[in-house]
C-alpha atoms as a PDB file:
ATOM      1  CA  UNK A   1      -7.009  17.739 -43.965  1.00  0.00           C
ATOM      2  CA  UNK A   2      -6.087  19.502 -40.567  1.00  0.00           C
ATOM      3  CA  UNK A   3      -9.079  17.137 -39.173  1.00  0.00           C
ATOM      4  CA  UNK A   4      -7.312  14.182 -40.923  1.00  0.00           C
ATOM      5  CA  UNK A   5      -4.240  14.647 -39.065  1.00  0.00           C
ATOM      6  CA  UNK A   6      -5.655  15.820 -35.641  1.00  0.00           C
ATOM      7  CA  UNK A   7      -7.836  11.903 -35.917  1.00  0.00           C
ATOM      8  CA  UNK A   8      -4.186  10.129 -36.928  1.00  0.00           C
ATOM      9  CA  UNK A   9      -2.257  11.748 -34.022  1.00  0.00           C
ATOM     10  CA  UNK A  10      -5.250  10.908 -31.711  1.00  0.00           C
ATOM     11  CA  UNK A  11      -4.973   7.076 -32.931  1.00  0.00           C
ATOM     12  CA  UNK A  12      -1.595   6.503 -32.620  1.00  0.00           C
ATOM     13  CA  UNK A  13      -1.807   7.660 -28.869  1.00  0.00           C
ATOM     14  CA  UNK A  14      -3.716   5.395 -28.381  1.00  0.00           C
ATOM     15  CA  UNK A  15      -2.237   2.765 -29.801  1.00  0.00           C
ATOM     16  CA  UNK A  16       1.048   4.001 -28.205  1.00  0.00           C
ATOM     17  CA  UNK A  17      -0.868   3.876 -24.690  1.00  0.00           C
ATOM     18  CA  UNK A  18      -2.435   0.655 -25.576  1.00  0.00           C
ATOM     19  CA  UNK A  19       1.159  -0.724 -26.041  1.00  0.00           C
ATOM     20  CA  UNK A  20       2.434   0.497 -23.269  1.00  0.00           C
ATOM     21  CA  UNK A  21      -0.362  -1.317 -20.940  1.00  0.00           C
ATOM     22  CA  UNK A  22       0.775  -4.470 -22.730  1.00  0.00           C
ATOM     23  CA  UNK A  23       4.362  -3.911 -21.915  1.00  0.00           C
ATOM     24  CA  UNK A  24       3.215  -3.717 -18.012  1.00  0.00           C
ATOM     25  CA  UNK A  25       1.042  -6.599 -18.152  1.00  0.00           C
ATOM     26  CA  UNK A  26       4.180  -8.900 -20.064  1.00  0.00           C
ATOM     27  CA  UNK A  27       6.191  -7.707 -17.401  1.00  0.00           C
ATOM     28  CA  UNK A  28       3.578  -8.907 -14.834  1.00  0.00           C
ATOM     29  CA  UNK A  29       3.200 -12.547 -16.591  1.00  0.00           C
ATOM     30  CA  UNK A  30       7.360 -12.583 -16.973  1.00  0.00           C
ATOM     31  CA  UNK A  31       7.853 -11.597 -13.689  1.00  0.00           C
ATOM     32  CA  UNK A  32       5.502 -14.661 -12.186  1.00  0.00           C
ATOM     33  CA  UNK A  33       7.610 -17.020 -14.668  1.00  0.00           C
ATOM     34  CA  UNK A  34      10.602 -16.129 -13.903  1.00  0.00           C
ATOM     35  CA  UNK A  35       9.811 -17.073  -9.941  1.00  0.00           C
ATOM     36  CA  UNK A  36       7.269 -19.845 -11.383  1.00  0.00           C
ATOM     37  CA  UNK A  37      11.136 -21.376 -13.213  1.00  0.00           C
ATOM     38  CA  UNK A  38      12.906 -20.238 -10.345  1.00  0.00           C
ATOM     39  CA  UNK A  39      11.480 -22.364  -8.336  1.00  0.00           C
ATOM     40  CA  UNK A  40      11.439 -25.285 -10.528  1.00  0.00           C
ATOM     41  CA  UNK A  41      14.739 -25.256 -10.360  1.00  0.00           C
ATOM     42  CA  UNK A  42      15.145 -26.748  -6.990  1.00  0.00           C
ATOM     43  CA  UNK A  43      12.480 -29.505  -7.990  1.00  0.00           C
ATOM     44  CA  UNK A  44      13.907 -30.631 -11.300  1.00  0.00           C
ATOM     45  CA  UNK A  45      16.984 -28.286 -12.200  1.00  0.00           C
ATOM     46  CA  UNK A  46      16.659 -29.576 -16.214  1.00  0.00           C
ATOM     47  CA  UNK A  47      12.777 -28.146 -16.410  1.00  0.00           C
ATOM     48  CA  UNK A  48      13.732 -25.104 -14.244  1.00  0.00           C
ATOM     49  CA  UNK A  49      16.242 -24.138 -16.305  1.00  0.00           C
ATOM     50  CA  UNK A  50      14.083 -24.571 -20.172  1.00  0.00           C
ATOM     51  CA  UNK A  51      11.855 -22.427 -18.118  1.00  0.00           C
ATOM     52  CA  UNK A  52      14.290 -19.658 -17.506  1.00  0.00           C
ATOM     53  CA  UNK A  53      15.419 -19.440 -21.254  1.00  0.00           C
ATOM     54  CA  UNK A  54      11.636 -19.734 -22.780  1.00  0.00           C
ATOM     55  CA  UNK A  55      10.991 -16.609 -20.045  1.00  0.00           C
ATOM     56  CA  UNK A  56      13.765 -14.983 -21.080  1.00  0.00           C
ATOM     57  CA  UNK A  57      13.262 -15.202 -24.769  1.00  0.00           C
ATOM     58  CA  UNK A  58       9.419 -14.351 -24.874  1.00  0.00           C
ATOM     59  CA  UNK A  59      10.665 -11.114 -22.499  1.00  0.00           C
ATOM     60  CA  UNK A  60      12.882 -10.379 -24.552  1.00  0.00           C
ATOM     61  CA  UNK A  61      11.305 -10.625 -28.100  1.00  0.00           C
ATOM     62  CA  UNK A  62       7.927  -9.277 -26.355  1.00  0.00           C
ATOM     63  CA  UNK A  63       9.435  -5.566 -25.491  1.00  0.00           C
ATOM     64  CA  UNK A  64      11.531  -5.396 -28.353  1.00  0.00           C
ATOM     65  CA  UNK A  65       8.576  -6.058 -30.660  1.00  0.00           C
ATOM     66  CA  UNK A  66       6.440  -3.428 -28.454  1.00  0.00           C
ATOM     67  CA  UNK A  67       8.943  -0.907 -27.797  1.00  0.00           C
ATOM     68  CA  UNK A  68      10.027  -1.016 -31.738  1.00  0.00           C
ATOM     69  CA  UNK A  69       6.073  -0.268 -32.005  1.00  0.00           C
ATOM     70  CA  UNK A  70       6.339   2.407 -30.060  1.00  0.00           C
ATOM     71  CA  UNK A  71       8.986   3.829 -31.615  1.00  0.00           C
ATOM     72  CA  UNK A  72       7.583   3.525 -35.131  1.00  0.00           C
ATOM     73  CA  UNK A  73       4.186   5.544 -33.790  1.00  0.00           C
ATOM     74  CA  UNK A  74       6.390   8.168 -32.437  1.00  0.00           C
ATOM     75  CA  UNK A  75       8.151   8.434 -35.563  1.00  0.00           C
ATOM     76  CA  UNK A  76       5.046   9.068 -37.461  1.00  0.00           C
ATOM     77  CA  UNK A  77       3.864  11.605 -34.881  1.00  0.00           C
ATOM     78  CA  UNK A  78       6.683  13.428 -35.365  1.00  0.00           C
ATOM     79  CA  UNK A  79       5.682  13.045 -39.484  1.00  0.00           C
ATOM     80  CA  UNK A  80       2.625  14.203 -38.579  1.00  0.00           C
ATOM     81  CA  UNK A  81       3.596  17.461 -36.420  1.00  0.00           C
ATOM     82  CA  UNK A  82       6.487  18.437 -39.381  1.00  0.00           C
ATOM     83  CA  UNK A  83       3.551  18.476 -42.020  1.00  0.00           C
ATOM     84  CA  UNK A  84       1.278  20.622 -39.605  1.00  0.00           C
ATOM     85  CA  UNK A  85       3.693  22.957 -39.098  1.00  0.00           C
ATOM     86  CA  UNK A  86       3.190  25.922 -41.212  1.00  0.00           C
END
């Protein structure tokens, strides 16, 4: 059992670390839109601005859904240390 758990923790680490390199490479690829739109807006205001809202929704939605992820693993880590405890 002890082995059970000590496999668990190890995989939701890494799935927690995992996450969190996908959170820095969404904020790489909504950083570049964001100037990408920014600059569109200068060239045709109407497409600059869609651009702005789609990069501002996929941000959005794309760390809440990874940070809620995160959350949930750390939640079940802490499941996981309250049933090792003796």
């Amino acid at each position: 059992m002890p082995d059970s758990i000590e496999r668990r923790r190890a995989e939701l680490h890494l799935w927690i670390r995992e996450t969190r390199h996908t959170q820095r490479q969404l904020a790489k690829l909504v950083g570049v839109l964001g100037a990408v739109s920014l600059g569109l807006m200068f060239w045709r205001p109407t497409v600059g601005i869609f651009g702005l809202a789609i990069t501002s929704i996929v941000a959005f939605m794309g760390f809440w859904i990874t940070a809620s992820h995160i959350a949930d693993w750390r939640a079940k880590l802490d499941d996981l240390r309250r049933r090792a405890a003796p």
